[in-house]
C-alpha atoms as a PDB file:
ATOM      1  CA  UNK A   1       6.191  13.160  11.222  1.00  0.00           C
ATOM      2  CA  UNK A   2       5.193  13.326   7.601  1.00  0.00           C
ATOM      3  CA  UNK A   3       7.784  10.996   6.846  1.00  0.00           C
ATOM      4  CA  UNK A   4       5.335   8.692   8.515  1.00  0.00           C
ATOM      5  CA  UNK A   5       2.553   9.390   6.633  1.00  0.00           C
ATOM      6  CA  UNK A   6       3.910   9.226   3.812  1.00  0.00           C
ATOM      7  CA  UNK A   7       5.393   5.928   5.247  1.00  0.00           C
ATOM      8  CA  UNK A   8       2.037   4.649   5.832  1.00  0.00           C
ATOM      9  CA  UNK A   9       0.753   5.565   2.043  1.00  0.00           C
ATOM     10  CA  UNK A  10       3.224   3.411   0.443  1.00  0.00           C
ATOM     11  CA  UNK A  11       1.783   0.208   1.992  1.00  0.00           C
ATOM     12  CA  UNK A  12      -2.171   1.394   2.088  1.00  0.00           C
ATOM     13  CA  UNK A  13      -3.899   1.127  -0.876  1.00  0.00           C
ATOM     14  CA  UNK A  14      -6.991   4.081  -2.544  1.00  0.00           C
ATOM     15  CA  UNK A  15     -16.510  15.238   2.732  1.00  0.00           C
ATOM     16  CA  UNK A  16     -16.144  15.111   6.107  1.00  0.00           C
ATOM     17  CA  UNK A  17     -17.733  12.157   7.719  1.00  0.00           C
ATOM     18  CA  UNK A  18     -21.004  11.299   6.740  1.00  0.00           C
ATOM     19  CA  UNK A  19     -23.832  10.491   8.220  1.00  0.00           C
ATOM     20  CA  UNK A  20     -25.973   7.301   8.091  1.00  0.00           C
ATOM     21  CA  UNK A  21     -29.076   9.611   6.892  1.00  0.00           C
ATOM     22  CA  UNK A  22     -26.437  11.617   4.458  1.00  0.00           C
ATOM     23  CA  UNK A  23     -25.063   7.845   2.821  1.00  0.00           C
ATOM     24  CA  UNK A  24     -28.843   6.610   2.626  1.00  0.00           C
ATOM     25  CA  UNK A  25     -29.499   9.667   0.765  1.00  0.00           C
ATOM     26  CA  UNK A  26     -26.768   9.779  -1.480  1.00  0.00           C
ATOM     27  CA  UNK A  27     -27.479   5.677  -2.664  1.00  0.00           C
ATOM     28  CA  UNK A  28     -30.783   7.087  -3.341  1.00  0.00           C
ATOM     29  CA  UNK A  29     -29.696   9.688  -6.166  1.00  0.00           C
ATOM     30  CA  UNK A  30     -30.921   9.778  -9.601  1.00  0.00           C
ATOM     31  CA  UNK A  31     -27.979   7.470 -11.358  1.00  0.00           C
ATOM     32  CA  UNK A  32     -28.671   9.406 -14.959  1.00  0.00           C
ATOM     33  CA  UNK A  33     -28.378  12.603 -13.245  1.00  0.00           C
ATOM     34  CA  UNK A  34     -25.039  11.625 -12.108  1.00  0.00           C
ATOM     35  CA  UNK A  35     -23.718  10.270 -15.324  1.00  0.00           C
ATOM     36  CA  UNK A  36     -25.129  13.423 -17.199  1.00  0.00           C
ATOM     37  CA  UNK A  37     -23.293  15.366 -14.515  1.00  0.00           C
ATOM     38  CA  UNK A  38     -20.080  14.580 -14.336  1.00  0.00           C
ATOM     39  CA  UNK A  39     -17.492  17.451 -14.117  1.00  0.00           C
ATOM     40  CA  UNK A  40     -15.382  16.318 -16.127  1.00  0.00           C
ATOM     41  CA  UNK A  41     -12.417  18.897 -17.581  1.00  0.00           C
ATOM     42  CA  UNK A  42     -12.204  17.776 -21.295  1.00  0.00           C
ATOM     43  CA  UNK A  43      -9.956  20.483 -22.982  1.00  0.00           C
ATOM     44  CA  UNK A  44      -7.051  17.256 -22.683  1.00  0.00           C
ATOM     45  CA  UNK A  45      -9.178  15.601 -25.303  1.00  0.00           C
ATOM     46  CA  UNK A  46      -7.474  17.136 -28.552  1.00  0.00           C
ATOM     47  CA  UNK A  47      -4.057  16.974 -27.467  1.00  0.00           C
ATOM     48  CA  UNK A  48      -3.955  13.005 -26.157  1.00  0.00           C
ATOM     49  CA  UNK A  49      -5.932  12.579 -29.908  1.00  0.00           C
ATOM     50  CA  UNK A  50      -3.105  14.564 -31.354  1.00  0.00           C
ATOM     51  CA  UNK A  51       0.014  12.364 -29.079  1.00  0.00           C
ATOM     52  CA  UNK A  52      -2.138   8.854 -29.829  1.00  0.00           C
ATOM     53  CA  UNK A  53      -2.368   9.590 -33.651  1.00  0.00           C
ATOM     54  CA  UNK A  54       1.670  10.054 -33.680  1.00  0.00           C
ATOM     55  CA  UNK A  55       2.033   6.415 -31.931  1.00  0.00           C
ATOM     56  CA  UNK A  56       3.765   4.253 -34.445  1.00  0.00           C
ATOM     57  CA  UNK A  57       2.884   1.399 -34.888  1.00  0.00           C
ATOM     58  CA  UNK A  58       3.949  -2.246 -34.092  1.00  0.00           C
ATOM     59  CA  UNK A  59       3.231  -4.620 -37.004  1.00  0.00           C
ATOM     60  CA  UNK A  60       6.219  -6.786 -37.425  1.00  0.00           C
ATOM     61  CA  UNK A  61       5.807 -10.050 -38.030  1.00  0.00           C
ATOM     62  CA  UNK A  62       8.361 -13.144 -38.161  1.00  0.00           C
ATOM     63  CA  UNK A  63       6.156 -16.090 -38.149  1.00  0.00           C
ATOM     64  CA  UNK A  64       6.130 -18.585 -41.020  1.00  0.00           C
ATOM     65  CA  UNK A  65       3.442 -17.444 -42.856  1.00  0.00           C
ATOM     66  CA  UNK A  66       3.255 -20.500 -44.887  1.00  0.00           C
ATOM     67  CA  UNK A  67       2.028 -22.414 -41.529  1.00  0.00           C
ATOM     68  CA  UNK A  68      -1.599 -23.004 -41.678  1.00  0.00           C
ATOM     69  CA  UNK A  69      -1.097 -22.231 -37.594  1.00  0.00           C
ATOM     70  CA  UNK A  70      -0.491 -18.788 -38.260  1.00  0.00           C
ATOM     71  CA  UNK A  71      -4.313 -17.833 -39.972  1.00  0.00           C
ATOM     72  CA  UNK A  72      -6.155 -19.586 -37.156  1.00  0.00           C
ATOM     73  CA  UNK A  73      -7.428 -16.707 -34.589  1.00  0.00           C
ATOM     74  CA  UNK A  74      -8.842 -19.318 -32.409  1.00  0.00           C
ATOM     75  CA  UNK A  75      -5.711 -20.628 -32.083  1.00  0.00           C
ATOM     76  CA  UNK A  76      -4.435 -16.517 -31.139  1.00  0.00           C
ATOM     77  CA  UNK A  77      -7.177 -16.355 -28.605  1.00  0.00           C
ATOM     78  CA  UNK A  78      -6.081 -19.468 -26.991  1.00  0.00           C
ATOM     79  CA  UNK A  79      -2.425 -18.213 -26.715  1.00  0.00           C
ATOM     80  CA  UNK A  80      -3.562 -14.630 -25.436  1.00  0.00           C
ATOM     81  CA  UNK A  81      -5.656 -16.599 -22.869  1.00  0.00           C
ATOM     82  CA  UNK A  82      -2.666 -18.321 -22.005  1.00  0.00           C
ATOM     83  CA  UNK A  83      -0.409 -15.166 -21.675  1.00  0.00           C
ATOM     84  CA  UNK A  84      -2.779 -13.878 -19.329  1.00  0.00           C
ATOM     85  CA  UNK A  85      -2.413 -16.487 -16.923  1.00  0.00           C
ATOM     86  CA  UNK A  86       0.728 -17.058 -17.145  1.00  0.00           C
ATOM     87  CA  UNK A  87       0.849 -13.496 -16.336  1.00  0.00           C
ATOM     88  CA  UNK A  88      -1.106 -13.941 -13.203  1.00  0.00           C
ATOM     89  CA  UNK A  89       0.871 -16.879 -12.521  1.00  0.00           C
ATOM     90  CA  UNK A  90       4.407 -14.495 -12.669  1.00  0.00           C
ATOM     91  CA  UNK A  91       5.765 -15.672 -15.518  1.00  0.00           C
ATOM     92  CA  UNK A  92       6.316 -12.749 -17.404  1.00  0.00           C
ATOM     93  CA  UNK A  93       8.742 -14.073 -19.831  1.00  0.00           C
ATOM     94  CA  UNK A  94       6.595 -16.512 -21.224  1.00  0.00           C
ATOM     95  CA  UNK A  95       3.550 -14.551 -20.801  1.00  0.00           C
ATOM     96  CA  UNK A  96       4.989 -12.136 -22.967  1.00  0.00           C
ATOM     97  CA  UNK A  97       5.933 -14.485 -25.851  1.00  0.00           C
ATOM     98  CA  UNK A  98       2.551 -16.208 -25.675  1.00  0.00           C
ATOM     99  CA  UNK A  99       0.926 -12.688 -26.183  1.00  0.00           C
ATOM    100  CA  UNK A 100       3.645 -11.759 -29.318  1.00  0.00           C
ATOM    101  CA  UNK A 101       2.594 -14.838 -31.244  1.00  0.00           C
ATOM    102  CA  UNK A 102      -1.065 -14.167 -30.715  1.00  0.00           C
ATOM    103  CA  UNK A 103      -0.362 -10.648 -31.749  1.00  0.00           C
ATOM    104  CA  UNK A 104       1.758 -11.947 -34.978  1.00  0.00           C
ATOM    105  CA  UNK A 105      -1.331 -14.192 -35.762  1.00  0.00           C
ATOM    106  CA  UNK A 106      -3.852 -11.480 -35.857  1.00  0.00           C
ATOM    107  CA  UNK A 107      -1.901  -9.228 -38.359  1.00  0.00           C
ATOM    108  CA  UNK A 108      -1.187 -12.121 -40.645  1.00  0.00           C
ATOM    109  CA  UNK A 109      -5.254 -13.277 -40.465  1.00  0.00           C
ATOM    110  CA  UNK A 110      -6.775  -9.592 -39.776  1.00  0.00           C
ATOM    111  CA  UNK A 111      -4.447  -6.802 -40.416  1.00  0.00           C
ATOM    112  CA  UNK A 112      -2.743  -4.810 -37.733  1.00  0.00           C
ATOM    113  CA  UNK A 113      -5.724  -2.566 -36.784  1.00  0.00           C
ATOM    114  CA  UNK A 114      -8.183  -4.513 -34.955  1.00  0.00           C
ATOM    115  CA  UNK A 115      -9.311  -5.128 -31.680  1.00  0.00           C
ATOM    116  CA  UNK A 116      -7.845  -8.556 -30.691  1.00  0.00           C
ATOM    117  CA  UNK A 117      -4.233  -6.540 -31.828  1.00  0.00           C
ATOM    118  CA  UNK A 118      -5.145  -3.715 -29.122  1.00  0.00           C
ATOM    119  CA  UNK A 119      -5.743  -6.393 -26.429  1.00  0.00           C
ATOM    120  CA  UNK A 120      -2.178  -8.087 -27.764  1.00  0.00           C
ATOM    121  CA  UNK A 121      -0.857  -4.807 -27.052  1.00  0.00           C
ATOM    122  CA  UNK A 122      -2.416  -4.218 -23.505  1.00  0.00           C
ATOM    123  CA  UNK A 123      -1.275  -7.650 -22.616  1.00  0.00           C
ATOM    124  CA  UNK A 124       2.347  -6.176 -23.483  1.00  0.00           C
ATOM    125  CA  UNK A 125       1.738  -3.068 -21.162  1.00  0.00           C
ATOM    126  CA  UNK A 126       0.093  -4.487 -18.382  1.00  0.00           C
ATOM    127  CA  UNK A 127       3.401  -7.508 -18.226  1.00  0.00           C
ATOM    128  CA  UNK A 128       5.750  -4.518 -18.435  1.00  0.00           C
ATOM    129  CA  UNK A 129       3.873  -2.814 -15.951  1.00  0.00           C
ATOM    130  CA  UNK A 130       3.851  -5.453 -13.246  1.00  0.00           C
ATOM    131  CA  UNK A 131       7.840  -6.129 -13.582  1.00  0.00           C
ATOM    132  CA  UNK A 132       7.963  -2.071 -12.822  1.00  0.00           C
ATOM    133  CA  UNK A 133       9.070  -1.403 -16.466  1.00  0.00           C
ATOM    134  CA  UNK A 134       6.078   1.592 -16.293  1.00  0.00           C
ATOM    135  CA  UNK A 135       8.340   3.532 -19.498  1.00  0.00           C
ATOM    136  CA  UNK A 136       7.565   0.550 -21.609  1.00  0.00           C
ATOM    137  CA  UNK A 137       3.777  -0.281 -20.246  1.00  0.00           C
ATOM    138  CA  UNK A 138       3.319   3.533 -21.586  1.00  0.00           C
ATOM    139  CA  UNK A 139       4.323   2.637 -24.721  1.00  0.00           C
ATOM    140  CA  UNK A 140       2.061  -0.759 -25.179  1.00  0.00           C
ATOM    141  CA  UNK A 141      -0.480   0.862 -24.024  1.00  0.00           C
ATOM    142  CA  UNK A 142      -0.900   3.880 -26.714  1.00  0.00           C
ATOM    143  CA  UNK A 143      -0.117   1.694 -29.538  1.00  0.00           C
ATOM    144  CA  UNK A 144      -3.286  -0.475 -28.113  1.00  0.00           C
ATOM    145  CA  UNK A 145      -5.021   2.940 -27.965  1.00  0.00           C
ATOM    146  CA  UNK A 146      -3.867   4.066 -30.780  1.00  0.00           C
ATOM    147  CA  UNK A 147      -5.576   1.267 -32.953  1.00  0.00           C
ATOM    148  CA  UNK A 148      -8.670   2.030 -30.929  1.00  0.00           C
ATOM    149  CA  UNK A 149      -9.166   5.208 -31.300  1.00  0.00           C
ATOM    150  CA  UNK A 150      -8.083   4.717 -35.201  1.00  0.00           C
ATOM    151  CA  UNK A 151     -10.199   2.317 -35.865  1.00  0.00           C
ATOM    152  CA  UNK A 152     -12.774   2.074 -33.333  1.00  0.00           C
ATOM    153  CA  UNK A 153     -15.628   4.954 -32.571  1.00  0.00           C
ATOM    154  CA  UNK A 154     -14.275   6.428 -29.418  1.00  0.00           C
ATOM    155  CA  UNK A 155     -17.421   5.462 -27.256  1.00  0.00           C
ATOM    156  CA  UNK A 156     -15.991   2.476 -26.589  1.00  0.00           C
ATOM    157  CA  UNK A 157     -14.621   1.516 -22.270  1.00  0.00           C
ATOM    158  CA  UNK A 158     -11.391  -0.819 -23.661  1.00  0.00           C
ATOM    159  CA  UNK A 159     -10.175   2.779 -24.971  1.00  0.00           C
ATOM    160  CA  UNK A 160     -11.288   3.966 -21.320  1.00  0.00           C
ATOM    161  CA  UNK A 161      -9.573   1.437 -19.550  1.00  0.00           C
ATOM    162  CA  UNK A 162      -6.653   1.777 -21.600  1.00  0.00           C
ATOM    163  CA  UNK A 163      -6.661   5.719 -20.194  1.00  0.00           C
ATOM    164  CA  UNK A 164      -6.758   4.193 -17.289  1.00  0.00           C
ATOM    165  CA  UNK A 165      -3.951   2.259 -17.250  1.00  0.00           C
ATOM    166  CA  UNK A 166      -1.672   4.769 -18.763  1.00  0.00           C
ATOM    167  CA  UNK A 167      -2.480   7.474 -16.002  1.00  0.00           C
ATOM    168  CA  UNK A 168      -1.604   4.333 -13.979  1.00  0.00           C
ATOM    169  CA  UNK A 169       1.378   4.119 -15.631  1.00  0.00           C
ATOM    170  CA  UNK A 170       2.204   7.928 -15.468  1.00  0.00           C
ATOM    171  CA  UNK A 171       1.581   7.543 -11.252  1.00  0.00           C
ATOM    172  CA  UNK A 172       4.264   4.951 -10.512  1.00  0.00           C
ATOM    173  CA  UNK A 173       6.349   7.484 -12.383  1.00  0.00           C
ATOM    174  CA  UNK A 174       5.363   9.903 -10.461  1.00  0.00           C
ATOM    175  CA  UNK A 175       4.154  12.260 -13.582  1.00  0.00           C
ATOM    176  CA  UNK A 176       1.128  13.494 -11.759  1.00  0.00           C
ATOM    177  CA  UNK A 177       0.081  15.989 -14.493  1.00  0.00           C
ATOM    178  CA  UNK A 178       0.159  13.223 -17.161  1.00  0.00           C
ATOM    179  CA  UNK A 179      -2.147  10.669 -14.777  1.00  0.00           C
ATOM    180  CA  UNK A 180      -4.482  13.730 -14.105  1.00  0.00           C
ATOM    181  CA  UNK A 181      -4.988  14.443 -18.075  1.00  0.00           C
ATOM    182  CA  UNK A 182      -5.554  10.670 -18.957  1.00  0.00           C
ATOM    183  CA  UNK A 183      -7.866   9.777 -16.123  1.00  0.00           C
ATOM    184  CA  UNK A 184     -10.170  12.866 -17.027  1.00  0.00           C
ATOM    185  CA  UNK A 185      -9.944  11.699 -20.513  1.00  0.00           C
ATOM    186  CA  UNK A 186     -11.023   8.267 -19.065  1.00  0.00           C
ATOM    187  CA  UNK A 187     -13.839  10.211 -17.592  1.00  0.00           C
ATOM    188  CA  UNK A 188     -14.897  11.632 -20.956  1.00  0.00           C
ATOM    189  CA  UNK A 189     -15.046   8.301 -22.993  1.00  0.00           C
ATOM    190  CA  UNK A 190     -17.447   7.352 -19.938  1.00  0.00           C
ATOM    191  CA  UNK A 191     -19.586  10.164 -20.528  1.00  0.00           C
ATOM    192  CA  UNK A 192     -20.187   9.102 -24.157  1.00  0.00           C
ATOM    193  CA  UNK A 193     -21.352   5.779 -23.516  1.00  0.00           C
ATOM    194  CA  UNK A 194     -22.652   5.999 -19.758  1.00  0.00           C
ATOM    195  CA  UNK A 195     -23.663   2.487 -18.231  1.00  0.00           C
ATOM    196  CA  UNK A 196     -24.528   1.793 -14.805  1.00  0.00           C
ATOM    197  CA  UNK A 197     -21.105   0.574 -13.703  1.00  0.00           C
ATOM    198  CA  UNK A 198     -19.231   3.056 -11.975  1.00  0.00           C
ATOM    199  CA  UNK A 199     -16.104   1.099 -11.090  1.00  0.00           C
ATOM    200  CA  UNK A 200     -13.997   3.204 -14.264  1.00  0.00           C
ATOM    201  CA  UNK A 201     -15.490   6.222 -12.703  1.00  0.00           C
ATOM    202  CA  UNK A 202     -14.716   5.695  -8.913  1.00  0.00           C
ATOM    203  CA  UNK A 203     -10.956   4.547  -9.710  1.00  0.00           C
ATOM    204  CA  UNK A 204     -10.499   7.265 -12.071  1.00  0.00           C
ATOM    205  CA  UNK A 205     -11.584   9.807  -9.825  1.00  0.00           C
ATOM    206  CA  UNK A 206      -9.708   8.127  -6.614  1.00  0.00           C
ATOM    207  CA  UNK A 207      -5.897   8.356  -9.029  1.00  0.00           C
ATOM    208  CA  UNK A 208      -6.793  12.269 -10.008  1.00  0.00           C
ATOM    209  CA  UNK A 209      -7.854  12.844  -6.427  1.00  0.00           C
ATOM    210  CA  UNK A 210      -4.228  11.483  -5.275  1.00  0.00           C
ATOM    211  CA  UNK A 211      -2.346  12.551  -7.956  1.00  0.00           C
ATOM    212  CA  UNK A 212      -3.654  16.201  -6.681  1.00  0.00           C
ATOM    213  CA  UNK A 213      -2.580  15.138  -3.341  1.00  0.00           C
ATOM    214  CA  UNK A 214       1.022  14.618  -4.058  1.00  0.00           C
ATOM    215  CA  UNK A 215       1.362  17.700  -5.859  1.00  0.00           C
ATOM    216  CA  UNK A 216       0.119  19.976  -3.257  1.00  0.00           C
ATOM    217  CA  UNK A 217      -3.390  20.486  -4.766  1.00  0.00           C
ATOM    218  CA  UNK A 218      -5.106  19.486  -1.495  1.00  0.00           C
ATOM    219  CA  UNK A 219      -8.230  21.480  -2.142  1.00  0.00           C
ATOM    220  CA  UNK A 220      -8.508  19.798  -5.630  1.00  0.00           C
ATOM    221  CA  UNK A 221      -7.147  16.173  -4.248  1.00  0.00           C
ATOM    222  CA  UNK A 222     -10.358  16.705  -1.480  1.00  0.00           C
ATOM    223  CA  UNK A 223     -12.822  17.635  -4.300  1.00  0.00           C
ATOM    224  CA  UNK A 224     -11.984  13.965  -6.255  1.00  0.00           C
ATOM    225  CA  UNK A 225     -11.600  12.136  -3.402  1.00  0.00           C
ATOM    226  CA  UNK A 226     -15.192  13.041  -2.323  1.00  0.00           C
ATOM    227  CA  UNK A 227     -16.432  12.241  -5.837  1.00  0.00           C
ATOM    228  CA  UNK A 228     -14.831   8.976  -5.950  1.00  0.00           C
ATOM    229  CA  UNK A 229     -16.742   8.365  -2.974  1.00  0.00           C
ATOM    230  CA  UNK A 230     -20.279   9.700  -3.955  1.00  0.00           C
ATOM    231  CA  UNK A 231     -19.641   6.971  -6.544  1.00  0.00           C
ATOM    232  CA  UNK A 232     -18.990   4.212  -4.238  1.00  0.00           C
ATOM    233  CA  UNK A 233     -21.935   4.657  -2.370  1.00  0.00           C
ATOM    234  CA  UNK A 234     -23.948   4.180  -5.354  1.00  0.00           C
ATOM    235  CA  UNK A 235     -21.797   1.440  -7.051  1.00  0.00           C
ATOM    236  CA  UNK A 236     -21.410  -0.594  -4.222  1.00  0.00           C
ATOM    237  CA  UNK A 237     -21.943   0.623  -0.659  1.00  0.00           C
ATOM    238  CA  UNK A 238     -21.271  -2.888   1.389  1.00  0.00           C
ATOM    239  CA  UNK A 239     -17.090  -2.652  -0.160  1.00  0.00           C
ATOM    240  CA  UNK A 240     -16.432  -1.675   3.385  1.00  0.00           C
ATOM    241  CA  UNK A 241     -11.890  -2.221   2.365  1.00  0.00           C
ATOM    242  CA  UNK A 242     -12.800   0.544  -0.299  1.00  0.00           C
ATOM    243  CA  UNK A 243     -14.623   3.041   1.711  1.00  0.00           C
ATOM    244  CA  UNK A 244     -11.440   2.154   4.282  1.00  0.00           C
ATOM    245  CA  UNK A 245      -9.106   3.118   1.017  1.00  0.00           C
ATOM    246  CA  UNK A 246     -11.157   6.631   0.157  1.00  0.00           C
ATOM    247  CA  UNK A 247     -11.089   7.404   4.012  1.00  0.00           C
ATOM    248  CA  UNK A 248      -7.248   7.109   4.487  1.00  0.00           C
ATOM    249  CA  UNK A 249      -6.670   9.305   1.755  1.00  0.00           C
ATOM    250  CA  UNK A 250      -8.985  12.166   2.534  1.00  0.00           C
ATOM    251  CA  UNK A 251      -7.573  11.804   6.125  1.00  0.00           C
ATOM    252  CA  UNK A 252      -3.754  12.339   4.183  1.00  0.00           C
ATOM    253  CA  UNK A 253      -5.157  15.291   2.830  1.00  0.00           C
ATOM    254  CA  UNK A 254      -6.859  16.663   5.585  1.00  0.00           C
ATOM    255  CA  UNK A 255      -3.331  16.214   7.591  1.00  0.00           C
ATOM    256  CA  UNK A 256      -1.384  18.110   5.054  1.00  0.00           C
ATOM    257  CA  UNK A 257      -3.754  20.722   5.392  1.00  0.00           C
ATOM    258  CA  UNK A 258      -2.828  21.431   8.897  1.00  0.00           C
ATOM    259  CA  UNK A 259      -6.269  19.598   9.869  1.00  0.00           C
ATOM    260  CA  UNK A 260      -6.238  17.184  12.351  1.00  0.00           C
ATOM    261  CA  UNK A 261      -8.915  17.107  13.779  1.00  0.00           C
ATOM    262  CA  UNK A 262     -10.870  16.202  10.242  1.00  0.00           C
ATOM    263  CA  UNK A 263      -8.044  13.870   9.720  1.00  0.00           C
ATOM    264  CA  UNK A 264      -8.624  12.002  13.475  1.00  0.00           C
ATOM    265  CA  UNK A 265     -12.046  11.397  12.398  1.00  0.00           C
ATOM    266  CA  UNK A 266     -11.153   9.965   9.147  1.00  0.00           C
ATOM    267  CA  UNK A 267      -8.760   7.613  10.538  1.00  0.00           C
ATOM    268  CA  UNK A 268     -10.873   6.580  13.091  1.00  0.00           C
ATOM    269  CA  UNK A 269     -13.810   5.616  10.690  1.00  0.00           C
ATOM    270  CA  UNK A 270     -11.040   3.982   8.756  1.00  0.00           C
ATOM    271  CA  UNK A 271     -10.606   1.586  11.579  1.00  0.00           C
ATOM    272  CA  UNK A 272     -13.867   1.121  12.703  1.00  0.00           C
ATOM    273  CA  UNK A 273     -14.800  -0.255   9.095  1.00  0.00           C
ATOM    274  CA  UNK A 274     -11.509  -1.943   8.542  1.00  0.00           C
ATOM    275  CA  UNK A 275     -12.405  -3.744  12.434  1.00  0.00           C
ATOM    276  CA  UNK A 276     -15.646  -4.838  11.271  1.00  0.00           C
ATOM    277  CA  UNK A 277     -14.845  -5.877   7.793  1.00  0.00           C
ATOM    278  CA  UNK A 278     -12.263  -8.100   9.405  1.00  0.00           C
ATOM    279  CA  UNK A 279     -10.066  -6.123   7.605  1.00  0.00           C
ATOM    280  CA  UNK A 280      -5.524  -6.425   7.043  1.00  0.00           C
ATOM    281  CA  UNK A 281      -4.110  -6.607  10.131  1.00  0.00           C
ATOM    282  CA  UNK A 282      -1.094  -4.915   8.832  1.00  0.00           C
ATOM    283  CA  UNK A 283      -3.338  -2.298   7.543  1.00  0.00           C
ATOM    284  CA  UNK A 284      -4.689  -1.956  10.958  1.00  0.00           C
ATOM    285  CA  UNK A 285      -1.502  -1.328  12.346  1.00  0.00           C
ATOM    286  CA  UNK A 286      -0.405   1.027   9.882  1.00  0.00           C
ATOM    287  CA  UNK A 287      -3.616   3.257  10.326  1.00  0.00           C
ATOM    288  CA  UNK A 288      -2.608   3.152  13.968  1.00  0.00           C
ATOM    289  CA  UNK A 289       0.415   4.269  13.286  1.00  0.00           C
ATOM    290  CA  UNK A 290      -0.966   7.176  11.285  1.00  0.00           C
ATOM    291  CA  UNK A 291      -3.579   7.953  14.245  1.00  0.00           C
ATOM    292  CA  UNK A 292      -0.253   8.029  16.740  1.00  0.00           C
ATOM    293  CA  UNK A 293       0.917  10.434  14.283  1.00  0.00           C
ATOM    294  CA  UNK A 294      -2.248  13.019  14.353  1.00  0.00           C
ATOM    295  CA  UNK A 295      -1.839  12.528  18.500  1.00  0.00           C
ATOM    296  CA  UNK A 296       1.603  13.767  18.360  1.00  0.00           C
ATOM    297  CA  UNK A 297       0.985  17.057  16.270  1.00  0.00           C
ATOM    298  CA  UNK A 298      -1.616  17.595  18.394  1.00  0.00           C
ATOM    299  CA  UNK A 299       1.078  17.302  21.758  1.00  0.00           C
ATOM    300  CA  UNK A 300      -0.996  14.610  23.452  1.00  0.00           C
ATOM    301  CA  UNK A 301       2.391  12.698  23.513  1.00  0.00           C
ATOM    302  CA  UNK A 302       1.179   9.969  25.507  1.00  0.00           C
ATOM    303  CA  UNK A 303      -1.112   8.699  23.461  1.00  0.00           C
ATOM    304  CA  UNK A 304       0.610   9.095  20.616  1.00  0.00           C
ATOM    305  CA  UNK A 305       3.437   6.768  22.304  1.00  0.00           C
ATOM    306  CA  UNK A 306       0.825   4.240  23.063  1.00  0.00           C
ATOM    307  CA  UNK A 307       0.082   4.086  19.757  1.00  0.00           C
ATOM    308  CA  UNK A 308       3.803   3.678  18.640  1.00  0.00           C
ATOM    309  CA  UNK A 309       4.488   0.765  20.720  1.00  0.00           C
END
């Protein structure tokens, strides 16, 4: 049966049921109290500064630096622009070059450690990442935060986000430790320049809270999971798909914990929200699937067939 499940987690994507009165009162919460209280682990901190700082960098250049072309930045900005549609267009290839010759421009009219290099770079890992090449988006990525943490104060979300995306990264790799360590250091640049947007913070928590799930940490993959939903209440409690995301996952856990009941409930509140959200209807069938599953451990067979068919 857990071959299902785990079935059903490939194609889903990201506290016991709460409450109307229990949601109400968690939107109501002080938002600076939150920010200032965010458990955040930070004893990563010196050792990611420590593997950044060794990053070499990449600074070669091959345009013709004669060409008048080649000091414009406006010019760079247009072609990074155009990488990253191209990019959302599938066109990797040229996406890629577009990005390289932006990236050559910058060093030749900045120098290699600036900003506008760093976002060259993430272009890089975030291209490498979508074609599955998650080795190489590692790489982009810590030269781009590399450069910001060199150059840049660290209070700064691109350097977040760049965390972010290399605990990403370190997930489709299935290096669970490494997404844990740069998501809570994700955490920690949030913490020195808190805003009011807690979309970092809710997907940051949500990849450490199922990175603990999938190496057995259940008790520590519940604890996340709840946090990355205290968040979304606050952030934005109408995304009924992501409350549908949190749910499935704390229902995963909850199954792998031997408890099914918790995980019924879960599911179910899964579907109701999906239902009235007008939600994937693939997704819907998939969570049914799941349910069926939860029906069978519990040896109500029939409706677990239903379910099935």
């Amino acid at each position: 049966m857990k071959q299902i499940i785990l079935f059903v987690l490939t194609f889903l994507v990201s506290t016991s049921i709460q409450s109307q009165s229990e949601i109400d009162a968690q939107k109501n919460l002080n938002i600076d109290s939150l920010i200032t209280h965010l458990d955040i682990d930070t004893s990563g901190w010196h050792n990611i500064q420590a593997e950044i700082n060794a990053v070499p960098p990449m600074d070669t250049v091959t345009l013709d630096q004669s060409l008048d072309i080649a000091k414009d930045t406006a010019y760079a900005s247009k072609l990074l622009n155009e990488s990253i549609g191209l990019m959302n267009m599938h066109n990797y290839d040229l996406a890629y070059l577009k990005a390289d010759s932006a990236r050559q421009i910058y060093i030749l009219r900045i120098g290699y450690e600036c900003k506008e290099v760093a976002h060259c770079l993430n272009q890089f890992g975030r291209t490498n990442y979508l074609e599955n090449d998650f080795s190489n988006s590692i790489k982009f990525y810590k030269k781009a935060l590399a450069i910001m943490l060199k150059k840049y104060t660290v209070a700064n979300s691109y350097a977040g986000n760049l965390c972010y995306n290399i605990g990403l990264s370190y997930f489709q790799l299935e290096q669970y430790d490494s997404t844990i360590l740069y998501n809570r250091n994700a955490l920690f640049i949030k913490t020195i320049k808190p805003d009011n947007d807690f979309s970092a913070v809710i997907a940051s928590y949500f990849e450490i809270g199922k990175s603990y799930m999938n190496i057995g940490n259940l008790n520590s993959a519940i604890e996340y999971l709840q946090k990355s939903l205290q968040y979304q209440l606050i952030q934005d409690p109408h995304d009924s798909l992501k409350f549908v995301e949190i749910f499935l996952y704390i229902a995963h856990v909850h199954y792998f914990k031997g408890e099914f009941n918790k995980a019924e409930k879960y599911i179910l509140k899964s579907l109701e929200i999906n239902h009235k959200a007008n939600g994937n209807q693939l997704n819907s069938a998939l969570l049914y699937t799941f349910l069926g599953g939860i029906y069978e451990e519990y040896g109500n067979y029939n409706k677990s067939i239903e379910l099935h068919l």
